[in-house]
N, C-alpha and C. Protein backbone atom coordinates (compact mmCIF):
# COMPACT_ATOMS: atom_id res chain seq x y z
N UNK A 1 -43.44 -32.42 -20.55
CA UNK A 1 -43.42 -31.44 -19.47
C UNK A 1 -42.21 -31.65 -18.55
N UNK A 2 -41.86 -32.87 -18.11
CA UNK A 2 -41.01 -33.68 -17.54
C UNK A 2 -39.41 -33.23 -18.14
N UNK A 3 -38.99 -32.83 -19.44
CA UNK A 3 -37.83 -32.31 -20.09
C UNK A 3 -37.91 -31.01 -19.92
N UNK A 4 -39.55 -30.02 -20.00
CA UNK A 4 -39.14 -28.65 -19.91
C UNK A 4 -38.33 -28.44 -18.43
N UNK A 5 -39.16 -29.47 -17.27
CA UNK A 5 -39.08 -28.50 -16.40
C UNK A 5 -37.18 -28.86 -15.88
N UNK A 6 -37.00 -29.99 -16.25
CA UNK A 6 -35.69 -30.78 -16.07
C UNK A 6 -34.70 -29.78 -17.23
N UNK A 7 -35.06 -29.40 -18.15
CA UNK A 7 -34.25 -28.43 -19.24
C UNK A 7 -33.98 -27.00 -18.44
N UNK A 8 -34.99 -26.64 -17.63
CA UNK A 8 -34.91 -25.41 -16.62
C UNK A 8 -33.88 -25.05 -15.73
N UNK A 9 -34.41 -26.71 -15.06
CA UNK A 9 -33.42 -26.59 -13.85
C UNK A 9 -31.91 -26.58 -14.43
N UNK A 10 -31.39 -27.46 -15.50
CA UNK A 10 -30.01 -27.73 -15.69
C UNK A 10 -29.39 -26.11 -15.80
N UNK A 11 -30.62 -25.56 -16.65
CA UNK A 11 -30.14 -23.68 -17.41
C UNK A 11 -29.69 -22.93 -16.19
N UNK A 12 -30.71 -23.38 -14.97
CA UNK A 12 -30.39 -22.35 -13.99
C UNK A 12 -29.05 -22.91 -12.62
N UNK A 13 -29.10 -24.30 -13.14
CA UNK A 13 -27.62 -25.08 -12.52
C UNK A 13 -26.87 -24.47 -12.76
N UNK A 14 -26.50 -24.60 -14.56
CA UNK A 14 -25.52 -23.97 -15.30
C UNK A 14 -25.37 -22.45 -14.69
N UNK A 15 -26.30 -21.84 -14.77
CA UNK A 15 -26.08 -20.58 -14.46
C UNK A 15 -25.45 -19.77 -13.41
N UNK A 16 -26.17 -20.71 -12.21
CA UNK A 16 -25.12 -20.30 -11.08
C UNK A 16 -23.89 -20.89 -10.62
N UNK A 17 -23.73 -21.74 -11.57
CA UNK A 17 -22.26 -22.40 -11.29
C UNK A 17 -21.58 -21.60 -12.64
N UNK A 18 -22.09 -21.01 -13.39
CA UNK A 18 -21.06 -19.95 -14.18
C UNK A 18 -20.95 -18.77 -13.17
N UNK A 19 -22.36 -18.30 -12.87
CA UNK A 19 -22.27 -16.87 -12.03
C UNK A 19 -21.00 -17.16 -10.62
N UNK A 20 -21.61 -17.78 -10.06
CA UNK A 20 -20.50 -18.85 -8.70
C UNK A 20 -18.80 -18.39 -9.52
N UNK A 21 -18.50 -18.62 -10.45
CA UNK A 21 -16.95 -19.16 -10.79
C UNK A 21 -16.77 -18.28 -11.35
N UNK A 22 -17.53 -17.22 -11.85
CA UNK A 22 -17.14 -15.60 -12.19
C UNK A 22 -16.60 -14.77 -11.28
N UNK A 23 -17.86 -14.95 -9.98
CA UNK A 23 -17.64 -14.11 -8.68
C UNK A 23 -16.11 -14.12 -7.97
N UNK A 24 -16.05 -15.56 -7.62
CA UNK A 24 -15.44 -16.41 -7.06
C UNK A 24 -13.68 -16.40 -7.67
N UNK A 25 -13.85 -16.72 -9.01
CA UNK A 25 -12.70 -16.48 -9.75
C UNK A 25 -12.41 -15.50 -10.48
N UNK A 26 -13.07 -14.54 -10.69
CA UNK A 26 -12.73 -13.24 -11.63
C UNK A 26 -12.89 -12.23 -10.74
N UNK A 27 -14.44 -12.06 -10.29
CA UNK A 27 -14.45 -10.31 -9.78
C UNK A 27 -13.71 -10.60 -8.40
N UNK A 28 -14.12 -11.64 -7.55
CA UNK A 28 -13.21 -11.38 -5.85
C UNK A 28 -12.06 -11.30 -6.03
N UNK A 29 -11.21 -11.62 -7.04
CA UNK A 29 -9.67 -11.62 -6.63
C UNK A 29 -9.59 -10.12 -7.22
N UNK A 30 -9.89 -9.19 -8.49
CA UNK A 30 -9.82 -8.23 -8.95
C UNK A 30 -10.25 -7.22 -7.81
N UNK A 31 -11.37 -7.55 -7.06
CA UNK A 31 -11.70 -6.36 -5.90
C UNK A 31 -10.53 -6.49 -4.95
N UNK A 32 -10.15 -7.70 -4.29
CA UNK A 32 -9.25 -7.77 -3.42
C UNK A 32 -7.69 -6.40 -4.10
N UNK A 33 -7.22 -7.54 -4.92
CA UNK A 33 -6.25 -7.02 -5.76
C UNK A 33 -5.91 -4.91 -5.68
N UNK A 34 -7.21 -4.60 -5.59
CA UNK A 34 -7.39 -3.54 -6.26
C UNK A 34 -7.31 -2.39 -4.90
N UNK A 35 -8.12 -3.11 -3.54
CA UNK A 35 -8.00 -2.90 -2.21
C UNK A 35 -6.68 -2.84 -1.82
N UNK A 36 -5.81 -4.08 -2.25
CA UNK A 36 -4.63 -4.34 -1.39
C UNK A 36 -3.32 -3.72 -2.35
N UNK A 37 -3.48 -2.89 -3.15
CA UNK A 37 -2.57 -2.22 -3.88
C UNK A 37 -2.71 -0.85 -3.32
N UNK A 38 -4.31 -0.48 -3.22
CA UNK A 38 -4.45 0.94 -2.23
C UNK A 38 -3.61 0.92 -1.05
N UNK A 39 -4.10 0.30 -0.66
CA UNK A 39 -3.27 -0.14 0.89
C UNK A 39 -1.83 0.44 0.84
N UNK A 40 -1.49 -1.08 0.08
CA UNK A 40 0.22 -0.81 0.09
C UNK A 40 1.01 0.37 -0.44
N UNK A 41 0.02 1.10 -1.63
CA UNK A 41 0.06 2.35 -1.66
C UNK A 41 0.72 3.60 -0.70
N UNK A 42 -0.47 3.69 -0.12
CA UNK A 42 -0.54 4.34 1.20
C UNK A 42 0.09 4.54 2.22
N UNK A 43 0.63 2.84 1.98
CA UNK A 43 1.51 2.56 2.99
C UNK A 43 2.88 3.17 2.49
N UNK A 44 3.61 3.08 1.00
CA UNK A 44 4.37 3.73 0.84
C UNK A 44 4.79 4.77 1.55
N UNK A 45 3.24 5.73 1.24
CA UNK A 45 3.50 7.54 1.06
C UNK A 45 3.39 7.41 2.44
N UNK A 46 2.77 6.96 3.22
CA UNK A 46 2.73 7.59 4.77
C UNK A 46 4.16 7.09 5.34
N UNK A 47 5.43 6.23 5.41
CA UNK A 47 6.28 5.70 5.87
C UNK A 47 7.24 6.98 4.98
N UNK A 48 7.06 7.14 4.07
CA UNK A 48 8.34 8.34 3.31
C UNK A 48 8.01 9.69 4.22
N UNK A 49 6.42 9.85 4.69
CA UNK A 49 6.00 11.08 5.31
C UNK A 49 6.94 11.24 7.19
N UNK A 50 7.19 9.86 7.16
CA UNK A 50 7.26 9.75 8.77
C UNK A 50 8.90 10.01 8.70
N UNK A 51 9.71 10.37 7.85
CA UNK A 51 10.84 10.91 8.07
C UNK A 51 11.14 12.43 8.10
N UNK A 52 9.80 12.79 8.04
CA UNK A 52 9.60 14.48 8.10
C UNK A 52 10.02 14.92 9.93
N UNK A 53 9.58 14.23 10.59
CA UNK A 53 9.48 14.45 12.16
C UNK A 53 11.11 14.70 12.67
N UNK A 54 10.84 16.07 13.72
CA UNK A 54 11.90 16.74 14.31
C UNK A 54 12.80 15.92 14.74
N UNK A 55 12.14 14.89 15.52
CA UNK A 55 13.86 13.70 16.10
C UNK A 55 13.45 12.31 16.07
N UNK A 56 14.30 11.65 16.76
CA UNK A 56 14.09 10.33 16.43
C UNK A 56 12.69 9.48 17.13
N UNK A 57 12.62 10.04 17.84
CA UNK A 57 11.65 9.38 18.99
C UNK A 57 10.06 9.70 18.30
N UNK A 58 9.86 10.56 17.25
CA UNK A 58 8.51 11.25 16.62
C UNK A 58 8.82 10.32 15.35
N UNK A 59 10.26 10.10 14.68
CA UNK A 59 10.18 9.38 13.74
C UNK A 59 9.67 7.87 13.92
N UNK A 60 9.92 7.29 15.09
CA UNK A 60 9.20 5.83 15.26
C UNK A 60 8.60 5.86 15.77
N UNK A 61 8.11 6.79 16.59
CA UNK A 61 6.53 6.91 16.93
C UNK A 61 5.64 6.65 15.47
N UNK A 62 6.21 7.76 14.61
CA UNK A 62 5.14 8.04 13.46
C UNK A 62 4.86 6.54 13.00
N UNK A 63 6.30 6.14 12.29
CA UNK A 63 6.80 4.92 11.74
C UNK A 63 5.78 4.01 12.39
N UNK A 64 6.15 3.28 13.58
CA UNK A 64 5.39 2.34 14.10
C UNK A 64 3.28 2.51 14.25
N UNK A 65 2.89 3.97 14.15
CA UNK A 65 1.42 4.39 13.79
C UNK A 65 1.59 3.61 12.39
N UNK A 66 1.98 3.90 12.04
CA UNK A 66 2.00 3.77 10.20
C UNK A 66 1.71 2.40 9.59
N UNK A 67 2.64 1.51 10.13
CA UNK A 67 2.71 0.05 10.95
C UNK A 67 1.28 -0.45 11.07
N UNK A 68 1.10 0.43 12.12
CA UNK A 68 -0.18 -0.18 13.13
C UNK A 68 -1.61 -0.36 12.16
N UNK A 69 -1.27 0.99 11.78
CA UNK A 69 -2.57 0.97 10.84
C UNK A 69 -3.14 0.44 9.45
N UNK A 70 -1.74 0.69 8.61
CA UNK A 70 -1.57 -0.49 7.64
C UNK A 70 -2.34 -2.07 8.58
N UNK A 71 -1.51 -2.41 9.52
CA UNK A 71 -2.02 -3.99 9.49
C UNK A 71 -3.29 -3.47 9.90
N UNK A 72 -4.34 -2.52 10.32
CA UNK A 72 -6.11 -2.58 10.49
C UNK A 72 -6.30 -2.88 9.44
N UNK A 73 -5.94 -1.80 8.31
CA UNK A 73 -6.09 -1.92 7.14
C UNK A 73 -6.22 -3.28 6.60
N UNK A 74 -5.38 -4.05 6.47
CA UNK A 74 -4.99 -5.08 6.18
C UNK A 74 -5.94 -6.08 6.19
N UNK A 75 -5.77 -6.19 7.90
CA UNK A 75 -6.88 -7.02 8.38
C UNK A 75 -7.83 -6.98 8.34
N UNK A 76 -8.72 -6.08 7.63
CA UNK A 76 -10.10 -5.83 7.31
C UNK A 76 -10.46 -6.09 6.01
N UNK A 77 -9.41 -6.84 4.73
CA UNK A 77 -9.82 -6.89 3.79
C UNK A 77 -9.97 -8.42 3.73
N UNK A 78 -10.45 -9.30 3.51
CA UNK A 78 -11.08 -10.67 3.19
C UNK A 78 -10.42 -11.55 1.91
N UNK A 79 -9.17 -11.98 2.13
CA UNK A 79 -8.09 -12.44 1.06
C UNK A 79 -9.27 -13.49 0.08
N UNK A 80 -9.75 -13.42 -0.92
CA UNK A 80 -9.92 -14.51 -1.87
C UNK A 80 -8.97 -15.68 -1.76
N UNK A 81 -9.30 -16.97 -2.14
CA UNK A 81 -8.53 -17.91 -2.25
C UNK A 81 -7.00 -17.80 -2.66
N UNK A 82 -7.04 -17.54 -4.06
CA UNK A 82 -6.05 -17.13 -4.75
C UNK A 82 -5.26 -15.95 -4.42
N UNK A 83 -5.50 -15.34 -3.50
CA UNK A 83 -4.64 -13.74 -2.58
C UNK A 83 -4.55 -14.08 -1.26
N UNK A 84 -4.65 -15.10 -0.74
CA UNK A 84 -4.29 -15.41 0.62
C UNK A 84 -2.42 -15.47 1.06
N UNK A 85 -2.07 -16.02 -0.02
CA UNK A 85 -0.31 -15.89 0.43
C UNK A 85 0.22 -14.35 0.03
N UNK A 86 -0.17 -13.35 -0.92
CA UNK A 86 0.05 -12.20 -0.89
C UNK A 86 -0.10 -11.29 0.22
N UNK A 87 -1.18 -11.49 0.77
CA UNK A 87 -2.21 -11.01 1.95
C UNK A 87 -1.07 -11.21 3.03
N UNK A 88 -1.07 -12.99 3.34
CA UNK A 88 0.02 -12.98 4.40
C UNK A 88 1.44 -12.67 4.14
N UNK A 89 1.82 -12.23 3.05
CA UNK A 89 3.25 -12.07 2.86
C UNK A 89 3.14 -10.58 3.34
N UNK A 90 2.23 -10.07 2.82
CA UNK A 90 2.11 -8.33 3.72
C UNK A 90 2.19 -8.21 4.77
N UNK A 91 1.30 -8.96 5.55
CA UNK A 91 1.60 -9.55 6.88
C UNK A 91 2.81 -9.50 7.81
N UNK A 92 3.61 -9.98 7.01
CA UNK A 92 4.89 -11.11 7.81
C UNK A 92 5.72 -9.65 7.63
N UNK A 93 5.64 -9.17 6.48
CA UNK A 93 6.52 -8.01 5.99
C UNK A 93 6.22 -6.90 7.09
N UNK A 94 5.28 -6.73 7.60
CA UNK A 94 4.94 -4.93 8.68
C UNK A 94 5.34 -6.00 9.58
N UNK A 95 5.36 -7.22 10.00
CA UNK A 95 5.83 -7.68 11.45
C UNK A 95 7.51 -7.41 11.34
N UNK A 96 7.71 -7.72 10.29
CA UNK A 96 9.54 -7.57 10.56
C UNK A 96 9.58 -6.39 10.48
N UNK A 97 8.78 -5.44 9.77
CA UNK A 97 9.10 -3.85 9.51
C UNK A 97 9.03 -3.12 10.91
N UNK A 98 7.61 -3.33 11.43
CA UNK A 98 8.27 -3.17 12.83
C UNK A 98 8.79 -3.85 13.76
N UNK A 99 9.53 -4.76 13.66
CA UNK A 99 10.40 -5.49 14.42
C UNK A 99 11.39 -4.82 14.30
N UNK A 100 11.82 -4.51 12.94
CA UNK A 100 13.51 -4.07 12.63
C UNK A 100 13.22 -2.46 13.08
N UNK A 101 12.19 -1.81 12.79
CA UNK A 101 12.10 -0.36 13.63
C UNK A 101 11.92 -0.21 15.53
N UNK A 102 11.69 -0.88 16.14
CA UNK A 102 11.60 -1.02 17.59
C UNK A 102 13.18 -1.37 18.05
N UNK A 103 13.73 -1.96 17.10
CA UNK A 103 15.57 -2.07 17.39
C UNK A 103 16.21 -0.85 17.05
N UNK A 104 15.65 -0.26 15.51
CA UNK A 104 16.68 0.69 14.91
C UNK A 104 17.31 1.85 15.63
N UNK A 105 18.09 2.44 15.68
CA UNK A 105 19.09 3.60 16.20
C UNK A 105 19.49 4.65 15.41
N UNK A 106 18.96 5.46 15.32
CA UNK A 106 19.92 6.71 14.57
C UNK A 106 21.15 6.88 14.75
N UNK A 107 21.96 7.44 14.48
CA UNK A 107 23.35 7.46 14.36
C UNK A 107 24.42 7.04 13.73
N UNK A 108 25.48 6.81 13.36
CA UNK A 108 26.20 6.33 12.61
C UNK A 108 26.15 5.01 11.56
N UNK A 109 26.16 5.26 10.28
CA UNK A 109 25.85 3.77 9.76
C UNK A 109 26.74 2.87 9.71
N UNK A 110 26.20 1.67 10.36
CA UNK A 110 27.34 0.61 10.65
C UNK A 110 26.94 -0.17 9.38
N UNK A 111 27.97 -0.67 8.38
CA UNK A 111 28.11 -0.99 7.87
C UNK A 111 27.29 -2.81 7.73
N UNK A 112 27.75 -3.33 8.77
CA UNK A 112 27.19 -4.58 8.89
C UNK A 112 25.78 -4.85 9.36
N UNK A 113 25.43 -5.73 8.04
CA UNK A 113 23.77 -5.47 8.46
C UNK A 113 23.52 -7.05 8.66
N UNK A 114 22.60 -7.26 10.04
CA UNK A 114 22.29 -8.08 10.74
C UNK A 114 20.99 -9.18 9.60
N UNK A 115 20.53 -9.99 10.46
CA UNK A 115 19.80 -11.05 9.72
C UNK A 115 18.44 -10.72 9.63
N UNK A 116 17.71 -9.78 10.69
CA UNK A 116 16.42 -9.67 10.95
C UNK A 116 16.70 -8.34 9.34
N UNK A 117 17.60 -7.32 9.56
CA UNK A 117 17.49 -6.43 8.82
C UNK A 117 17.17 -7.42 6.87
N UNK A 118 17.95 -8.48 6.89
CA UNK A 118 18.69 -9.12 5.73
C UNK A 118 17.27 -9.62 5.20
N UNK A 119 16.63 -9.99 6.23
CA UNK A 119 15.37 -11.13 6.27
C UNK A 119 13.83 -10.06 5.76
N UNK A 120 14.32 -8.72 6.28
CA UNK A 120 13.34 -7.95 6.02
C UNK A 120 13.43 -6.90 4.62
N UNK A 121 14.37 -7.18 4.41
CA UNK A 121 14.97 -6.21 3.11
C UNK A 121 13.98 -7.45 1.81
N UNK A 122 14.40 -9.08 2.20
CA UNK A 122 13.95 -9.77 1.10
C UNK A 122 13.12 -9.74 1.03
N UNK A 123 11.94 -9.47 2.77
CA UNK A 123 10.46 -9.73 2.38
C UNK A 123 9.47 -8.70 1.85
N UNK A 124 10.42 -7.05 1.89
CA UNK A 124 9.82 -5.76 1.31
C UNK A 124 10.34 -6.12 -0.47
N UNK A 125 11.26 -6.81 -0.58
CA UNK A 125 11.62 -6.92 -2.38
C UNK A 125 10.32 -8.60 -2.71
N UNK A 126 10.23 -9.32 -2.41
CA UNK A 126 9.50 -10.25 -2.21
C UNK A 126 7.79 -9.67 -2.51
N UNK A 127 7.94 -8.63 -1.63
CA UNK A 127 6.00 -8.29 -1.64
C UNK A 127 6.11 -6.73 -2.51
N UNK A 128 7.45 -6.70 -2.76
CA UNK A 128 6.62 -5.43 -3.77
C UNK A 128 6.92 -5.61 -5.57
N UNK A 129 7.22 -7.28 -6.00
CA UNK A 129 7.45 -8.38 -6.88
C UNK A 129 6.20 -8.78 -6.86
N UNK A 130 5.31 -9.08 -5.92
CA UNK A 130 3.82 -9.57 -6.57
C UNK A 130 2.75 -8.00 -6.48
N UNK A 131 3.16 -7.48 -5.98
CA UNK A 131 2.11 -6.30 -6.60
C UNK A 131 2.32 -5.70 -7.50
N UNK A 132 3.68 -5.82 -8.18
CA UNK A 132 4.19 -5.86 -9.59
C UNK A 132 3.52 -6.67 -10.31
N UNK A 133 3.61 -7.81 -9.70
CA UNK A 133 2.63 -9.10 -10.52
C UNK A 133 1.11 -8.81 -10.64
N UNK A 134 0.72 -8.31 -9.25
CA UNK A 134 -0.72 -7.80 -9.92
C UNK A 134 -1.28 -6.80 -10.63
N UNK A 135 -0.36 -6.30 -10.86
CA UNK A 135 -0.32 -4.60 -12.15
C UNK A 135 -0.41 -5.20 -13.24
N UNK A 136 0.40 -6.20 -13.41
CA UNK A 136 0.90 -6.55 -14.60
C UNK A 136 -0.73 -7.84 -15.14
N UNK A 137 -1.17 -8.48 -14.15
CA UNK A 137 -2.24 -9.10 -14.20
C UNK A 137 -3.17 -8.57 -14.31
N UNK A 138 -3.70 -7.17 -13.84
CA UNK A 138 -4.75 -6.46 -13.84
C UNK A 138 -4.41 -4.85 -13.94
N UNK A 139 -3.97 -4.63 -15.46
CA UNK A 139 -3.44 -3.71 -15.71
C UNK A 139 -4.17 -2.30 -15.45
N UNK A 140 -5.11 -2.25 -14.69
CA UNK A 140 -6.22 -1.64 -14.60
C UNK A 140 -5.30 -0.56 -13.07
N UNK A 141 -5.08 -1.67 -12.14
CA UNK A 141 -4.58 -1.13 -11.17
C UNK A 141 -3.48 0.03 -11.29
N UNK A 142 -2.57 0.11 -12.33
CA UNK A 142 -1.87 0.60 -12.60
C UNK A 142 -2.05 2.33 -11.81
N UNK A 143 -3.01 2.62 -12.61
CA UNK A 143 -3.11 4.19 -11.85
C UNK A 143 -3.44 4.38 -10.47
N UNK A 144 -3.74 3.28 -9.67
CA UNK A 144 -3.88 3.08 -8.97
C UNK A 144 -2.40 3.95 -7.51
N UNK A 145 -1.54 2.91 -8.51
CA UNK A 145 -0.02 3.59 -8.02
C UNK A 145 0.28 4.48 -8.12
N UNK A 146 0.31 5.55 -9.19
CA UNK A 146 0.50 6.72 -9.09
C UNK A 146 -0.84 8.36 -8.50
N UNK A 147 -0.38 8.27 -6.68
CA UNK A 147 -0.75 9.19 -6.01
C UNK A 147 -0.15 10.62 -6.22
């Protein structure tokens, strides 16, 4: 009796330490993944939309909404272990994005481009290299991208 009930418990050990490391390691990073591609999505099409506006002052108005809301967005999704440096690399990326838009100026293009601009160019090629990476990991997302 002593082995059934000890044979039980191990089945249902086993079990939730498989179920546990499924959740944990397969479906949370795939839900995250799948959230934070919408997102950045979105974020695309609404920042291409905000160059529609009559002058400059509606264009970073829009721009910086766009900004704003992406990071709610953002911040409301719950990084899995394994998506926590993606998560914050999105992060860091809308802080310089609007950093470098609260400076920017319409008017003539000056040729020489500063460090914040330099710093923010790498971290938009930087974070749109791992959501490449997660297409390519979870090929599922794919249609995801095309709105």
């Amino acid at each position: 009796m002593k082995k059934i009930i000890l044979g039980v418990v191990i089945l249902v050990i086993l079990g939730l330490g498989g179920g546990g490391y499924w959740y944990f390691e397969v479906y949370q990073p795939r839900e995250f993944a799948k959230e934070l591609v919408v997102v950045y999505r979105d974020f695309q099409i609404s920042i291409r939309g905000t160059f529609n506006q009559p002058d400059e002052a509606s264009v970073k108005k829009e721009f910086l909404m766009v900004v704003k809301n992406t990071r709610t967005k953002l911040n409301e999704l719950k990084p899995p272990r394994q998506m926590v440096v993606i998560h914050k690399d999105f992060i860091a990326f809308l802080d310089a994005t609007e950093h470098f838009m609260t400076l920017f100026r319409f008017g003539p293009f000056n040729q020489a481009i500063s460090d914040a601009e330099k710093n923010q160019t790498k971290l938009g090629n930087d974070l749109d290299n791992k959501i490449q990476e997660l297409i390519v990991t979870y090929p599922e997302l794919k249609s995801l991208t095309e709105k």
